[in-house]
PDB file of N, CA and C in Angstrom:
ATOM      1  N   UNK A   1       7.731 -22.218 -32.688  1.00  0.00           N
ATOM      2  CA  UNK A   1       7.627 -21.299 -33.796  1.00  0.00           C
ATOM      3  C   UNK A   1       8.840 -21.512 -34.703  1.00  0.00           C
ATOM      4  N   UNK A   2       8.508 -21.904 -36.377  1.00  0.00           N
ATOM      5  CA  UNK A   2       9.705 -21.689 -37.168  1.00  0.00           C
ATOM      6  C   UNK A   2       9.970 -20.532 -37.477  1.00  0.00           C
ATOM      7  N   UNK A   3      11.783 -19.999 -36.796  1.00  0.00           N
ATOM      8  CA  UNK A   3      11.206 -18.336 -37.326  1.00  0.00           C
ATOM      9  C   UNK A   3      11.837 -18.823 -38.290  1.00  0.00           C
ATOM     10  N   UNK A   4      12.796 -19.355 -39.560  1.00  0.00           N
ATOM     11  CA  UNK A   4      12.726 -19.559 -40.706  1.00  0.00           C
ATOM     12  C   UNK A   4      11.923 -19.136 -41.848  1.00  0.00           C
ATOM     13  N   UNK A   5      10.744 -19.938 -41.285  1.00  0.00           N
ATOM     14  CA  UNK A   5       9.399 -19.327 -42.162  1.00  0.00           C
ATOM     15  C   UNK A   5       9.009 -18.185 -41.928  1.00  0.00           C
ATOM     16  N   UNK A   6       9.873 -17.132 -41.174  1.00  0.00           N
ATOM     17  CA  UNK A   6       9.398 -16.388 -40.766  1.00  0.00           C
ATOM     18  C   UNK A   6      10.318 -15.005 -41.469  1.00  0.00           C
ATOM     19  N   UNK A   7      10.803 -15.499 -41.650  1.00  0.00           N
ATOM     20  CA  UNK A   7      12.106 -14.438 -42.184  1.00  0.00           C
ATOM     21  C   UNK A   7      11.751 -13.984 -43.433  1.00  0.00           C
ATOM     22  N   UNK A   8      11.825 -12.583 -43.606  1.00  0.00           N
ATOM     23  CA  UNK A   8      11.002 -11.804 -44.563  1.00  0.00           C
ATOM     24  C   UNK A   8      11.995 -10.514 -45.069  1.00  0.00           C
ATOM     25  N   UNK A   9      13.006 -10.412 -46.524  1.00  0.00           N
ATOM     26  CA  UNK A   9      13.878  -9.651 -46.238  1.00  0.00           C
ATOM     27  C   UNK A   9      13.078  -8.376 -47.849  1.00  0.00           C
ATOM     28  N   UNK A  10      13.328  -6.897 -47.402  1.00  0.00           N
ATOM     29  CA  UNK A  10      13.004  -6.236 -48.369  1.00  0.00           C
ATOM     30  C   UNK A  10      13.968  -5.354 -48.834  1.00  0.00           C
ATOM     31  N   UNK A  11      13.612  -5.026 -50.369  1.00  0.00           N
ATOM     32  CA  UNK A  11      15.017  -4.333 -51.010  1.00  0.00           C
ATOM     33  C   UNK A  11      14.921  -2.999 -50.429  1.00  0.00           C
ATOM     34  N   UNK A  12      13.788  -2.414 -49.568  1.00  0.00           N
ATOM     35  CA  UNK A  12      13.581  -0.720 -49.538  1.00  0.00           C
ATOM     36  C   UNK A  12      13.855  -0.476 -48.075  1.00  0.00           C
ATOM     37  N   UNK A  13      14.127  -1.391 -47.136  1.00  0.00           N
ATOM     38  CA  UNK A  13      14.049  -1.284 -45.985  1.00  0.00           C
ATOM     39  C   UNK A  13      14.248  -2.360 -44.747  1.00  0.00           C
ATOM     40  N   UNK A  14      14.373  -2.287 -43.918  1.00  0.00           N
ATOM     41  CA  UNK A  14      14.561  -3.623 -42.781  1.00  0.00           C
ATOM     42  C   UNK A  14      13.264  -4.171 -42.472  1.00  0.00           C
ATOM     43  N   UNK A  15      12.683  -5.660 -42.060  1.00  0.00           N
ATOM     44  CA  UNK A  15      11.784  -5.926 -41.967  1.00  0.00           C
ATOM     45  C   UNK A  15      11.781  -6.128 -40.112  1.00  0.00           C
ATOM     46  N   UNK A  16      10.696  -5.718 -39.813  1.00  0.00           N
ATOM     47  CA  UNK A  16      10.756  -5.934 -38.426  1.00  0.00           C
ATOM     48  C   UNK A  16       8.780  -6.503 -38.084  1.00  0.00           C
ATOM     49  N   UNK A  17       9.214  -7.688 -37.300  1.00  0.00           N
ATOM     50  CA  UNK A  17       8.194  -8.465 -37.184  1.00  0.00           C
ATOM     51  C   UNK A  17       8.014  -8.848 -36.084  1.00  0.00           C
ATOM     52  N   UNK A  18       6.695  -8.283 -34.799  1.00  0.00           N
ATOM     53  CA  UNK A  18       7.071  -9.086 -33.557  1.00  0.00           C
ATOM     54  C   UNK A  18       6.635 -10.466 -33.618  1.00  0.00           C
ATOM     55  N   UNK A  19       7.184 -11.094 -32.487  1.00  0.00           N
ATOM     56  CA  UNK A  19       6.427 -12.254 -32.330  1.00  0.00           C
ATOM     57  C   UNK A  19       6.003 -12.723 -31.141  1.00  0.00           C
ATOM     58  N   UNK A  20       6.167 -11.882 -30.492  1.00  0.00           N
ATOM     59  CA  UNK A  20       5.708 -12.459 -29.203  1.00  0.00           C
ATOM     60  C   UNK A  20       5.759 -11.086 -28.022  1.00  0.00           C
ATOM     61  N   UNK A  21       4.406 -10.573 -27.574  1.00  0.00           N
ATOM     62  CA  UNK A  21       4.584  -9.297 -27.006  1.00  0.00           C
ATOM     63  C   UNK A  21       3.742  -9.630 -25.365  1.00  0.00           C
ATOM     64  N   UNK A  22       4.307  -9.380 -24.408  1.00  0.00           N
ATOM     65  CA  UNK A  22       4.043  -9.440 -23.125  1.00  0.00           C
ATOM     66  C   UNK A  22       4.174  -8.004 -22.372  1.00  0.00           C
ATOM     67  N   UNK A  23       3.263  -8.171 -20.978  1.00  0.00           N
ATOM     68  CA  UNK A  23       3.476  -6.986 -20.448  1.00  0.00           C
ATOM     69  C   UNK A  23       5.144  -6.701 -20.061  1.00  0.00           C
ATOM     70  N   UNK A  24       5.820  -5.145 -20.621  1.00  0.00           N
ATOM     71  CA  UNK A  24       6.551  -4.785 -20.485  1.00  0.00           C
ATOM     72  C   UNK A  24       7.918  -5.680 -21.310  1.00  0.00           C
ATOM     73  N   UNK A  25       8.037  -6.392 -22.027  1.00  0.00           N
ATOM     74  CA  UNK A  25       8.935  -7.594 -23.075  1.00  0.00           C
ATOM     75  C   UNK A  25       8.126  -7.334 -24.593  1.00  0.00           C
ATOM     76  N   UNK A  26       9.116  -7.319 -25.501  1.00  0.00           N
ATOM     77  CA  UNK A  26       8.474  -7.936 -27.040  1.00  0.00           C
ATOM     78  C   UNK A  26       9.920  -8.702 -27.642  1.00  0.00           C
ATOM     79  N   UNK A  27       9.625  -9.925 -28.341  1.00  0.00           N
ATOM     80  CA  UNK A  27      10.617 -10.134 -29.249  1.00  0.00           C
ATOM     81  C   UNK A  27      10.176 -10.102 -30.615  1.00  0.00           C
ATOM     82  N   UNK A  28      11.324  -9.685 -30.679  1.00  0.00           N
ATOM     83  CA  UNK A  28      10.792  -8.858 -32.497  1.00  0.00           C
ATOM     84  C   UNK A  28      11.851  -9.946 -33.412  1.00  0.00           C
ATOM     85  N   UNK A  29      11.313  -9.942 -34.626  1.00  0.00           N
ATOM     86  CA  UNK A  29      12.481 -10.659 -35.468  1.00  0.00           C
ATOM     87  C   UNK A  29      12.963  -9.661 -36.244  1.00  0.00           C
ATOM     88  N   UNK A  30      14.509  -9.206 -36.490  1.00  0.00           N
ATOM     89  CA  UNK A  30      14.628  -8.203 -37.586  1.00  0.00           C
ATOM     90  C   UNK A  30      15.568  -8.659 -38.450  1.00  0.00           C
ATOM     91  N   UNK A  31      15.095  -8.440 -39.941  1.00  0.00           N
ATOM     92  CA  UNK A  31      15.455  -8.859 -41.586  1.00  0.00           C
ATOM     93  C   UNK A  31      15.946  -7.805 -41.945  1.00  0.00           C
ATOM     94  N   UNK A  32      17.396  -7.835 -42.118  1.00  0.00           N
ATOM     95  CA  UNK A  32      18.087  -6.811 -43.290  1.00  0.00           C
ATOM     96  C   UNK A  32      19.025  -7.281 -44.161  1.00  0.00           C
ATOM     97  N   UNK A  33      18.150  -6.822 -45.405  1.00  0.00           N
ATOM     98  CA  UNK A  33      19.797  -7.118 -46.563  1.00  0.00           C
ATOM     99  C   UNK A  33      20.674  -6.576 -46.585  1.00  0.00           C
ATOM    100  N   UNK A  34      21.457  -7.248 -47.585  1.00  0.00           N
ATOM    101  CA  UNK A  34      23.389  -6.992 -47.620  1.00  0.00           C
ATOM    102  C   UNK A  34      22.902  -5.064 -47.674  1.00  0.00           C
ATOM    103  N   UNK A  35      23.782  -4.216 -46.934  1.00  0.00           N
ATOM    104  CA  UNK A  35      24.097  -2.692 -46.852  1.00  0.00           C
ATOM    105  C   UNK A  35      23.122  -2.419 -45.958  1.00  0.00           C
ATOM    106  N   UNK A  36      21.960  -3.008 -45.709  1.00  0.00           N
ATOM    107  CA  UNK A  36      20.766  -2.224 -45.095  1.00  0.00           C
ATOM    108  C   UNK A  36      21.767  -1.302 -43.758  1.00  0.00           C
ATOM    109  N   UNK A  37      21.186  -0.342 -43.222  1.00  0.00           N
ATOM    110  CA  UNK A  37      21.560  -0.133 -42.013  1.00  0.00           C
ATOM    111  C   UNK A  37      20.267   0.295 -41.076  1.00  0.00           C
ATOM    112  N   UNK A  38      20.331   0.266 -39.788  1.00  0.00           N
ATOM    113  CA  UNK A  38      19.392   1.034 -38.665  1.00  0.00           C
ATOM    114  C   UNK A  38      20.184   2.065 -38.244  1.00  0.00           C
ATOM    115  N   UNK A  39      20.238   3.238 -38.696  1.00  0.00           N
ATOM    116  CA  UNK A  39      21.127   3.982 -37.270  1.00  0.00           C
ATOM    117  C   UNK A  39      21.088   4.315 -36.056  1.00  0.00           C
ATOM    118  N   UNK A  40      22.220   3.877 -35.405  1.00  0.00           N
ATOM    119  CA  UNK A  40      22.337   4.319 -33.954  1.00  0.00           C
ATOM    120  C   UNK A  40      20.723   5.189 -33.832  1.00  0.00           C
ATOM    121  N   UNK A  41      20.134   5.498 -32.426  1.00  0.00           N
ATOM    122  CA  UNK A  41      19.276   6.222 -32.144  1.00  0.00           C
ATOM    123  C   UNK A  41      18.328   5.821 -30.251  1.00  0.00           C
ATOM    124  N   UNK A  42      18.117   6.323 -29.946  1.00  0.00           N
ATOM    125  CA  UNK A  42      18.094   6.309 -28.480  1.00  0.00           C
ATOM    126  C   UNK A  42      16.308   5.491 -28.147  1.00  0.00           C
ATOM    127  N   UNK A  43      15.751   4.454 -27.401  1.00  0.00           N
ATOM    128  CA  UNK A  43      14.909   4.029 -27.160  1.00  0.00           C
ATOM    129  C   UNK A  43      14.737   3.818 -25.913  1.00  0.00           C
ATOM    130  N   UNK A  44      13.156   4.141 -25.122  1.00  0.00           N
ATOM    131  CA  UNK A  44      13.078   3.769 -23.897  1.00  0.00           C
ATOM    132  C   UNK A  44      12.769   2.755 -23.135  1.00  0.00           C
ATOM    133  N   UNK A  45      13.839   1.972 -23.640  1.00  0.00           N
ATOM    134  CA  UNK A  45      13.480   0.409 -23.145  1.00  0.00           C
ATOM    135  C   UNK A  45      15.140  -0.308 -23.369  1.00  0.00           C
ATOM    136  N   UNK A  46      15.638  -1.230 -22.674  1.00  0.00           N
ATOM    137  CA  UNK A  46      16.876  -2.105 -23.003  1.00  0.00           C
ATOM    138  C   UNK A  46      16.772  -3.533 -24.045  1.00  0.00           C
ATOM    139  N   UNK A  47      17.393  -3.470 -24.580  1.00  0.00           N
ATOM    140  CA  UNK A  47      17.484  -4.861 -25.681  1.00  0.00           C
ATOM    141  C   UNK A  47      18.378  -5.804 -25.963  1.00  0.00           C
ATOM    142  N   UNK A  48      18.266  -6.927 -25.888  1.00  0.00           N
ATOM    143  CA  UNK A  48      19.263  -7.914 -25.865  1.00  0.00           C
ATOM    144  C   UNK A  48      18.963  -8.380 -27.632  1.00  0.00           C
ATOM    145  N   UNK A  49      20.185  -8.012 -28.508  1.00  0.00           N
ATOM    146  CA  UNK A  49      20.245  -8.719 -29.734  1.00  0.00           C
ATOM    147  C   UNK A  49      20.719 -10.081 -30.059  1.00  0.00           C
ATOM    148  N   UNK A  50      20.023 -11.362 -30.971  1.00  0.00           N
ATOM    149  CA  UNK A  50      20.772 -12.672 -30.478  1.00  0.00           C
ATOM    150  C   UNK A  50      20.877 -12.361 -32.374  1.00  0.00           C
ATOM    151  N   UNK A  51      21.762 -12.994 -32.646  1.00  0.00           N
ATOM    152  CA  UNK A  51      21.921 -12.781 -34.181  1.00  0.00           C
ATOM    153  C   UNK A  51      22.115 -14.199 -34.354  1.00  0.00           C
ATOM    154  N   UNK A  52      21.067 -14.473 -35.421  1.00  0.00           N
ATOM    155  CA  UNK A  52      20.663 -15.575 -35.602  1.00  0.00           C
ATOM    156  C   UNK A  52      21.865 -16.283 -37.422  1.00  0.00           C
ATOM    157  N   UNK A  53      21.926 -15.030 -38.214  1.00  0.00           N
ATOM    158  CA  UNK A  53      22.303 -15.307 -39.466  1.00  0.00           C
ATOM    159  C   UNK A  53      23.035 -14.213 -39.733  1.00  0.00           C
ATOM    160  N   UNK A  54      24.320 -14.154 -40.590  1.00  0.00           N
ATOM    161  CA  UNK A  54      25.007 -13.271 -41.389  1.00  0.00           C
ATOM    162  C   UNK A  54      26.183 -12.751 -39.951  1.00  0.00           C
ATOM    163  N   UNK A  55      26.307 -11.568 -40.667  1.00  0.00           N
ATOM    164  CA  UNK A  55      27.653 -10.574 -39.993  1.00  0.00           C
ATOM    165  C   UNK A  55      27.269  -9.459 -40.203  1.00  0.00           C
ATOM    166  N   UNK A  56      27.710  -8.573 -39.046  1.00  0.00           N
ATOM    167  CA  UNK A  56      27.395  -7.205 -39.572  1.00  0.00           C
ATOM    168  C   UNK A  56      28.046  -6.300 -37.975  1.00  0.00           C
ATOM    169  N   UNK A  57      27.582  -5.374 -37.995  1.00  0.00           N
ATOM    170  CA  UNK A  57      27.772  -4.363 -36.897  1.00  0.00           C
ATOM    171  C   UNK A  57      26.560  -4.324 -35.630  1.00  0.00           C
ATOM    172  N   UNK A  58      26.720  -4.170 -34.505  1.00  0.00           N
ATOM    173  CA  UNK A  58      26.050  -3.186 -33.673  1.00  0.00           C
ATOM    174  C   UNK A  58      26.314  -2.691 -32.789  1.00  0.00           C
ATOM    175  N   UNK A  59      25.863  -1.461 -33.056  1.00  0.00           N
ATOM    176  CA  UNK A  59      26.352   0.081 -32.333  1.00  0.00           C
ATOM    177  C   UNK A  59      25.612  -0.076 -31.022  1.00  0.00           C
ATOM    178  N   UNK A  60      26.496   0.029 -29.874  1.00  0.00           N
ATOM    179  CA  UNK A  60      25.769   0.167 -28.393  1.00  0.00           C
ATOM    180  C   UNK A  60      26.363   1.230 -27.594  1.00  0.00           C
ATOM    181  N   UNK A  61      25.760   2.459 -27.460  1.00  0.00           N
ATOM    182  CA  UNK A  61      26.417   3.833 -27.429  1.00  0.00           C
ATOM    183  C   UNK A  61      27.194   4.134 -28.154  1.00  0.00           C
ATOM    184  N   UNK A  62      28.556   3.952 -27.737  1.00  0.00           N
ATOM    185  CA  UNK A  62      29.619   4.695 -28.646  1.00  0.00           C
ATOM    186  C   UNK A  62      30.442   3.442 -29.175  1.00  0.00           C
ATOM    187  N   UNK A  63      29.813   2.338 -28.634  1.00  0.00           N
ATOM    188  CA  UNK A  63      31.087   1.665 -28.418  1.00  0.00           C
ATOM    189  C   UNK A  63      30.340   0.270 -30.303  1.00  0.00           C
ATOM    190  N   UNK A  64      31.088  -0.334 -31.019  1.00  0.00           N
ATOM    191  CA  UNK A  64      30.420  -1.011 -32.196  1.00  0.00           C
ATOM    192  C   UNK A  64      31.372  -2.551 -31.819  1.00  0.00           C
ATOM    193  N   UNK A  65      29.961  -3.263 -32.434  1.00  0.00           N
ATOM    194  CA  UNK A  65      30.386  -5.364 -31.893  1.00  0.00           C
ATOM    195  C   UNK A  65      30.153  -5.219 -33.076  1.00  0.00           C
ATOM    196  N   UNK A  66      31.208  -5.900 -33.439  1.00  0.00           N
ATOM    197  CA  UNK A  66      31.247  -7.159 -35.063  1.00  0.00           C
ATOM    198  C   UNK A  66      30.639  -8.321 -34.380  1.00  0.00           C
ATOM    199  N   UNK A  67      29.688  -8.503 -35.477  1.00  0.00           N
ATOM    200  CA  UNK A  67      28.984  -9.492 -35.030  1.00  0.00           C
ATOM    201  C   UNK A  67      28.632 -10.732 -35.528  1.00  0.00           C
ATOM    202  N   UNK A  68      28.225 -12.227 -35.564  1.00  0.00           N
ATOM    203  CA  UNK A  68      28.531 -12.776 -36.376  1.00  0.00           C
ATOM    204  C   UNK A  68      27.440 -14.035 -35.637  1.00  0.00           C
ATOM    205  N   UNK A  69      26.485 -15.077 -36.418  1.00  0.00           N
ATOM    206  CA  UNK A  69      25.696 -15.662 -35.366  1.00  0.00           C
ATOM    207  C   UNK A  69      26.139 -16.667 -34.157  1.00  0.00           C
ATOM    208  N   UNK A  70      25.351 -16.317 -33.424  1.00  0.00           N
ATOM    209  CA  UNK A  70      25.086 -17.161 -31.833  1.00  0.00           C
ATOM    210  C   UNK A  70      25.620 -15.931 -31.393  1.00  0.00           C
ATOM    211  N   UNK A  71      26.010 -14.955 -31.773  1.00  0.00           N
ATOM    212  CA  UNK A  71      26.259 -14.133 -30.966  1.00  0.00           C
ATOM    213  C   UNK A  71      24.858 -13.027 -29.937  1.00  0.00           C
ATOM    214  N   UNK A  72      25.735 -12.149 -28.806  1.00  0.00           N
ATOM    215  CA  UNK A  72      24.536 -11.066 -28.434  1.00  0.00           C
ATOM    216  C   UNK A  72      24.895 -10.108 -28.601  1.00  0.00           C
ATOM    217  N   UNK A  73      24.271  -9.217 -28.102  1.00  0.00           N
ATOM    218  CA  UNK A  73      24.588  -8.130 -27.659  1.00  0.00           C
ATOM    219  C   UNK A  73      23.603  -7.195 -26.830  1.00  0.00           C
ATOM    220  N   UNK A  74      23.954  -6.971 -25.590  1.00  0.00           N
ATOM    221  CA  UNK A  74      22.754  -6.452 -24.962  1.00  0.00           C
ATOM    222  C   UNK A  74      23.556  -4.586 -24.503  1.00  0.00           C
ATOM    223  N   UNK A  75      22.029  -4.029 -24.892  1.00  0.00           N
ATOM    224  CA  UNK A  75      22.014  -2.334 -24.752  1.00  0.00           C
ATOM    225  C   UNK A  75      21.028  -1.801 -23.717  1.00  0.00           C
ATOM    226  N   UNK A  76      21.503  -1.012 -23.103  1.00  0.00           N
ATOM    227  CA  UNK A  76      20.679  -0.690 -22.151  1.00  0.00           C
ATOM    228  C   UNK A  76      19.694   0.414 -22.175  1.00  0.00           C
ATOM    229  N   UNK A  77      18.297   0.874 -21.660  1.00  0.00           N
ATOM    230  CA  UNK A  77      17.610   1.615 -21.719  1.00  0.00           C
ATOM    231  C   UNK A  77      18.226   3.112 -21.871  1.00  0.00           C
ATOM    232  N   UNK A  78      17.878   3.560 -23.129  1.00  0.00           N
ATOM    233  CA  UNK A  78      18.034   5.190 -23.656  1.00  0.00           C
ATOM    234  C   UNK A  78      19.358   5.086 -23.991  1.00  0.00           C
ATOM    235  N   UNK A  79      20.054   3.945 -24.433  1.00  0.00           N
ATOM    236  CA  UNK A  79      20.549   3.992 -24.781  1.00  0.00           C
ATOM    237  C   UNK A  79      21.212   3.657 -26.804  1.00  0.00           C
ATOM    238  N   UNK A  80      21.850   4.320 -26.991  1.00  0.00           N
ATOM    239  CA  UNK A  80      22.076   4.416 -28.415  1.00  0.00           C
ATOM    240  C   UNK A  80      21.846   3.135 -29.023  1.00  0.00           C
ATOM    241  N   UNK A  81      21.345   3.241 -29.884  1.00  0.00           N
ATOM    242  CA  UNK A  81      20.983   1.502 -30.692  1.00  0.00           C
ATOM    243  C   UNK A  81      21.413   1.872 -32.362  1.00  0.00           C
ATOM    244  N   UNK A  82      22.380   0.579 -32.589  1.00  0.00           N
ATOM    245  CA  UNK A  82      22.009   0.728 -34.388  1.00  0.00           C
ATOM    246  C   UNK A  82      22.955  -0.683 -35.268  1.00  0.00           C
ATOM    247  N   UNK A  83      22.549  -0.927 -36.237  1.00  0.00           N
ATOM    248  CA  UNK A  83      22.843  -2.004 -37.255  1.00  0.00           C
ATOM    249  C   UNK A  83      22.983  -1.833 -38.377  1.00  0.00           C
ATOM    250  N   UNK A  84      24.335  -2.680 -38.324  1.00  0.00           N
ATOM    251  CA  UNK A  84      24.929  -2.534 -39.890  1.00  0.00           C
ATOM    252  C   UNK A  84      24.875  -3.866 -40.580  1.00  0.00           C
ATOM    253  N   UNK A  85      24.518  -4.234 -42.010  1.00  0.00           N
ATOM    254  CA  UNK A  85      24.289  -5.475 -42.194  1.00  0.00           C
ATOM    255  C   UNK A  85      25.255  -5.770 -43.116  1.00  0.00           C
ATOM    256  N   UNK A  86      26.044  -6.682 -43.258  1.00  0.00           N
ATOM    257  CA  UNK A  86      27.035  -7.042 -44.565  1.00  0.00           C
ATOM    258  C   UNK A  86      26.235  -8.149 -44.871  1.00  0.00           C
ATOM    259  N   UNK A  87      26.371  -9.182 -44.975  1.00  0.00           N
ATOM    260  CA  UNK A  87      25.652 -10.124 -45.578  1.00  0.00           C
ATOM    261  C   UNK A  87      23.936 -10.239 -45.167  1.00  0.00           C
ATOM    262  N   UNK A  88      23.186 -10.849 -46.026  1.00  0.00           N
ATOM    263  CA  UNK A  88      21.493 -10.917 -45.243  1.00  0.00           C
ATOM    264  C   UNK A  88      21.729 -11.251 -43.781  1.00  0.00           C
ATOM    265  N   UNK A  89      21.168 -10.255 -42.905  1.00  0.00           N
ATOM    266  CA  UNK A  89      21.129 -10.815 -41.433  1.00  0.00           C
ATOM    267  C   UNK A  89      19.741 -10.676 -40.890  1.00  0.00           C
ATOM    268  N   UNK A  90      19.954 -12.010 -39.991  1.00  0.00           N
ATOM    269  CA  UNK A  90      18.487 -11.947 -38.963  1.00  0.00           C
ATOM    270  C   UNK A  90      18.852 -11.903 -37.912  1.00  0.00           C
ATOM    271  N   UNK A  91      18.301 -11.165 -37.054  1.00  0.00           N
ATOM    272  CA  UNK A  91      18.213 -11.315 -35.095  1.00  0.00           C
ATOM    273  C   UNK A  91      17.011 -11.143 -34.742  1.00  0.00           C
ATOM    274  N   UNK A  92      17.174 -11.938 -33.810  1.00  0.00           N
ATOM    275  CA  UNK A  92      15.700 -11.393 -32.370  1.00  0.00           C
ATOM    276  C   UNK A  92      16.460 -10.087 -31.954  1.00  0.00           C
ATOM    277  N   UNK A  93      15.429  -9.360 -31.471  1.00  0.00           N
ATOM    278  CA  UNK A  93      15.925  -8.045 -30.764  1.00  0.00           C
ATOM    279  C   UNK A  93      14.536  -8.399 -29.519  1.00  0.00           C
ATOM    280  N   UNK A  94      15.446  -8.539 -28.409  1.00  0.00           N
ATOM    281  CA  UNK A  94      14.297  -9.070 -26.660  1.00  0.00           C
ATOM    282  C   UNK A  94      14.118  -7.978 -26.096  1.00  0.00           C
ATOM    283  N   UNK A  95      13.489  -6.861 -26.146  1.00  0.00           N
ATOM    284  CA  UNK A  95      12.658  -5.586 -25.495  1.00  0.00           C
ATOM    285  C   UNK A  95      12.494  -6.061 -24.401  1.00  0.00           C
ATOM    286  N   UNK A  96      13.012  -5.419 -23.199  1.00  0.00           N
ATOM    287  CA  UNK A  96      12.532  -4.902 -21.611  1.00  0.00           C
ATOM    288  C   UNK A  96      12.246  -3.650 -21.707  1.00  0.00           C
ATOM    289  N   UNK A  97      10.910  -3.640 -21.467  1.00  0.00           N
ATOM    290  CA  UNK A  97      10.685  -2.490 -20.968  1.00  0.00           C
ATOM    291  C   UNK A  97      10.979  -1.689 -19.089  1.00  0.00           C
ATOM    292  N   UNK A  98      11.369  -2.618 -18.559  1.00  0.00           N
ATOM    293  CA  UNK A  98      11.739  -2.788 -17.010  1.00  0.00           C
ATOM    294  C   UNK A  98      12.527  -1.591 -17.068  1.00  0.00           C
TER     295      UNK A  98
END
């Protein structure tokens, strides 16, 4: 899969696109422009972020990774999630639902 061609960024909001969904797993691709943010917010499932492009923030409970690509960051179930974008950024975000 090229996610290249896949990368889809909007001025009103973050783009979030799965691509691949299995029992209890999804990887999602997520597109945000320069300022976009996700805020922190609690989900029932753990996620490993791989940041593919740009710099930006993510919030994992209390604690915030500057982030920058090849990087991760993995959060654990019910736990606080959120993204800050400075330049256009893309990541996979890898859903366990386990």
């Amino acid at each position: 899969m090229d996610l290249q061609n896949l990368v889809e960024c909007s001025p009103d909001s973050p783009v979030k696109k799965d691509l691949l969904r299995n029992a209890g797993s999804n990887i999602v691709l997520v597109c945000l422009k320069t300022g976009q943010v996700i805020p922190p917010h609690p989900e029932p499932y753990a996620v490993v972020f791989v940041v593919l492009q740009a710099e930006g923030i993510i919030t994992a409970e209390t604690s915030e990774h500057p982030i920058q690509p090849i990087h991760f960051v993995s959060v654990q179930k019910d736990k606080e999630k959120g993204i800050q974008c400075h330049p256009r950024m893309v990541i996979l975000g890898i859903r366990d639902d386990v």
